[in-house]
Protein backbone atom coordinates (compact mmCIF):
# COMPACT_ATOMS: atom_id res chain seq x y z
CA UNK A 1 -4.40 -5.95 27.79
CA UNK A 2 -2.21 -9.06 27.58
CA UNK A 3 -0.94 -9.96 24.03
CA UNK A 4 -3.37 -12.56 22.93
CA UNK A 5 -6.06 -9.98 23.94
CA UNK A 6 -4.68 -7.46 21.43
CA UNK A 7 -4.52 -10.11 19.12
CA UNK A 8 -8.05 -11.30 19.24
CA UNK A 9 -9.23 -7.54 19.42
CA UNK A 10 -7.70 -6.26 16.30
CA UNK A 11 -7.48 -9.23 14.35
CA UNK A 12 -3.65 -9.18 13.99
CA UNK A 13 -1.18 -12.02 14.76
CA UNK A 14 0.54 -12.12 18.29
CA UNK A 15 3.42 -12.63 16.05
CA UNK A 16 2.93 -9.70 13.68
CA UNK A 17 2.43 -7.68 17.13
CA UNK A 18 5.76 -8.62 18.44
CA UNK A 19 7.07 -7.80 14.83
CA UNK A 20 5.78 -4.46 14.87
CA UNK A 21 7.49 -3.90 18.81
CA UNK A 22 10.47 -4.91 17.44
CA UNK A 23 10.21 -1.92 14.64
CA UNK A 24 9.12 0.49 17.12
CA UNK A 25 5.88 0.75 16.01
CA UNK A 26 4.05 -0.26 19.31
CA UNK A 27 5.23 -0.34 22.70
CA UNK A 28 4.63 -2.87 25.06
CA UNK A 29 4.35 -1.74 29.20
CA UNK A 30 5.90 -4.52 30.36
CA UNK A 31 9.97 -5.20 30.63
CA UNK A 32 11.47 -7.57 28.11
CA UNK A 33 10.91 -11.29 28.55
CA UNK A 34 7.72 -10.83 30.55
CA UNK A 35 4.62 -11.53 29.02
CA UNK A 36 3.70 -8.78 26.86
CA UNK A 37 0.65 -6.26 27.54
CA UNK A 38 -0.55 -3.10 25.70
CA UNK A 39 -1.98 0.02 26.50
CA UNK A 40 -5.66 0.15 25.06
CA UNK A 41 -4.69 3.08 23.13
CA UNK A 42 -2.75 0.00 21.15
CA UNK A 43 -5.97 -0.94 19.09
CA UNK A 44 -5.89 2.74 17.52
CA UNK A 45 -2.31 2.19 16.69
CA UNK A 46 -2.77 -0.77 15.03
CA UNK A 47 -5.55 0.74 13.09
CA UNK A 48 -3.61 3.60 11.90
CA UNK A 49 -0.81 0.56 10.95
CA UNK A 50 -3.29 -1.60 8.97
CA UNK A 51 -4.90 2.13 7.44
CA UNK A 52 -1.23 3.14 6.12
CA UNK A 53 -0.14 -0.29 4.27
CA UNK A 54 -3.29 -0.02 2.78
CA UNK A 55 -2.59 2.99 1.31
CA UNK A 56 0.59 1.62 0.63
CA UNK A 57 3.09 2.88 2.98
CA UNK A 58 5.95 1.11 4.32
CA UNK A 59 6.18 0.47 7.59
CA UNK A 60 9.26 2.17 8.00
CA UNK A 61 6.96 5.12 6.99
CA UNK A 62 4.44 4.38 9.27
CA UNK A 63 6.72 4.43 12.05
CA UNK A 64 7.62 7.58 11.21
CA UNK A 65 4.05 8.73 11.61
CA UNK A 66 4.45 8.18 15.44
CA UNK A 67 6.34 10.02 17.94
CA UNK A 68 8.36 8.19 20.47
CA UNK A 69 5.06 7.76 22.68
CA UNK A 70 3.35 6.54 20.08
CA UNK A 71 0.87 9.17 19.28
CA UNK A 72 0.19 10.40 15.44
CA UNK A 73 2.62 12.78 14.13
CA UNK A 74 1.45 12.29 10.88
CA UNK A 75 3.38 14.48 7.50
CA UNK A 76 0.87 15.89 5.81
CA UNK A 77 2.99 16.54 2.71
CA UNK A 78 3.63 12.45 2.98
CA UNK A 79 0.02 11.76 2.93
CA UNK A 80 -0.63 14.00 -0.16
CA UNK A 81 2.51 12.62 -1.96
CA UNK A 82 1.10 9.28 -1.27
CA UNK A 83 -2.51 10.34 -2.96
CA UNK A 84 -0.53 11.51 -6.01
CA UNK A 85 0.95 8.24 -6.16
CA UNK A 86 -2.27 6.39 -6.23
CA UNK A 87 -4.10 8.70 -8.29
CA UNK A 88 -1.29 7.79 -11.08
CA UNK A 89 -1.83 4.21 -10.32
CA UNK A 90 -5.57 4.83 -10.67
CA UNK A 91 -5.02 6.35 -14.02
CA UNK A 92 -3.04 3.68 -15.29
CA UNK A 93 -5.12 0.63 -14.01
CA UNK A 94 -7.99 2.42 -15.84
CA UNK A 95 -6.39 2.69 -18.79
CA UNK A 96 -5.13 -0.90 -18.76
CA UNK A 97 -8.31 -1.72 -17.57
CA UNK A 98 -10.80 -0.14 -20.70
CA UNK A 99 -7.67 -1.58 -23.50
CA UNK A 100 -8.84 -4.88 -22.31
CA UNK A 101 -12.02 -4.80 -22.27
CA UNK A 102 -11.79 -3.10 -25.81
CA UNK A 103 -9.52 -6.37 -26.65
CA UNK A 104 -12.10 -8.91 -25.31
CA UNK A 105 -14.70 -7.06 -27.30
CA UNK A 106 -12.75 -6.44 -30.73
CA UNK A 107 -14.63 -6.60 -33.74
CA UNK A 108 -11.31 -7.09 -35.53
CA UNK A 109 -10.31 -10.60 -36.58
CA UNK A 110 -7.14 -10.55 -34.75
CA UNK A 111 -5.96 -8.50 -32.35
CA UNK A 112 -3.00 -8.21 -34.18
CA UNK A 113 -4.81 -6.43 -36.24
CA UNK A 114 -6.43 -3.85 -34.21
CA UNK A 115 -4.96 -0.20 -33.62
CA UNK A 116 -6.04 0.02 -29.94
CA UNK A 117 -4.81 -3.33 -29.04
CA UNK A 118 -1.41 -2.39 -30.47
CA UNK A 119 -1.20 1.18 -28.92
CA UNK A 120 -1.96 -1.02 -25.40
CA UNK A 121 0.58 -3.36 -26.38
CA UNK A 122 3.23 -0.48 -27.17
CA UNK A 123 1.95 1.80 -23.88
CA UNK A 124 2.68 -1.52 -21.66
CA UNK A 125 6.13 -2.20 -22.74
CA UNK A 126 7.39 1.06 -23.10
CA UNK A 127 5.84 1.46 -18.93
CA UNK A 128 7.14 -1.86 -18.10
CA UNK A 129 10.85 -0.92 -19.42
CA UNK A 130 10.54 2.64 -17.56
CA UNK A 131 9.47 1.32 -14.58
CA UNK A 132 12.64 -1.09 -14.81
CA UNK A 133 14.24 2.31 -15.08
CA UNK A 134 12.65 4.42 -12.35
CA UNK A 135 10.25 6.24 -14.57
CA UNK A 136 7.31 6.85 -14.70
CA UNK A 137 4.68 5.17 -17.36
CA UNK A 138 3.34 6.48 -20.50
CA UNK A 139 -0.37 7.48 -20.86
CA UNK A 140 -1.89 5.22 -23.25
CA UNK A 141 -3.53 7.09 -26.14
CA UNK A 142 -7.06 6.39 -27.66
């Protein structure tokens, strides 16, 4: 498949798929400054690509889920460090998630005024500085 065929079949730039040949993360079959085409298998590497930046990899990562050939060689300890990692994020977008809906829905006159708003308040700058820091973010409390 010529470039612009890859293109229109997964839905990614012709520009992106040059980036990603530049990275290594797809090869082209043809020799350099010919016009590019793709092995078909391409479309199921570009799926695994758009799957792991999802999830939030990098694609130096992702090219390191590829052997030189460029089938899956996939870390599995990579891919469960990576669900840790959202599972934490999940956990703290929830929480940041029910303090404001408790602040929209405050009975208190000000939020200044309300315990839960003020243990949010706390729980997001003491996160915010330790993320500045490398570490990781408090729970909020209840």
């Amino acid at each position: 498949m010529d470039i612009s065929e890859v293109a229109k079949k997964s839905g990614v730039a012709a520009s992106a798929l040059r980036y990603y040949e530049r990275k290594g993360l797809i090869r082209s079959l043809t020799p350099d400054g010919a016009r590019r085409r793709f092995a078909p298998a391409v479309l199921d590497q570009l799926a695994l690509i758009a799957l792991g930046q999802a999830a939030g990899f990098s694609l130096d990562e992702i090219g390191a889920m590829f052997t030189p050939g460029g089938a899956p060689n996939i870390d599995r300890g990579m891919l469960a460090a990576k669900a840790d990692e959202l599972d934490r994020m999940v956990k703290r977008l929830k929480a940041m998630s029910e303090g404001l809906r408790h602040a929209a829905a405050c009975p208190a006159p000000s939020h200044a005024e309300c315990p839960s708003f003020q243990r949010l308040v706390r729980a997001a700058a003491a996160g915010a500085l330790e993320m500045r820091q490398g570490h990781r973010a408090p729970r909020v409390r209840r």
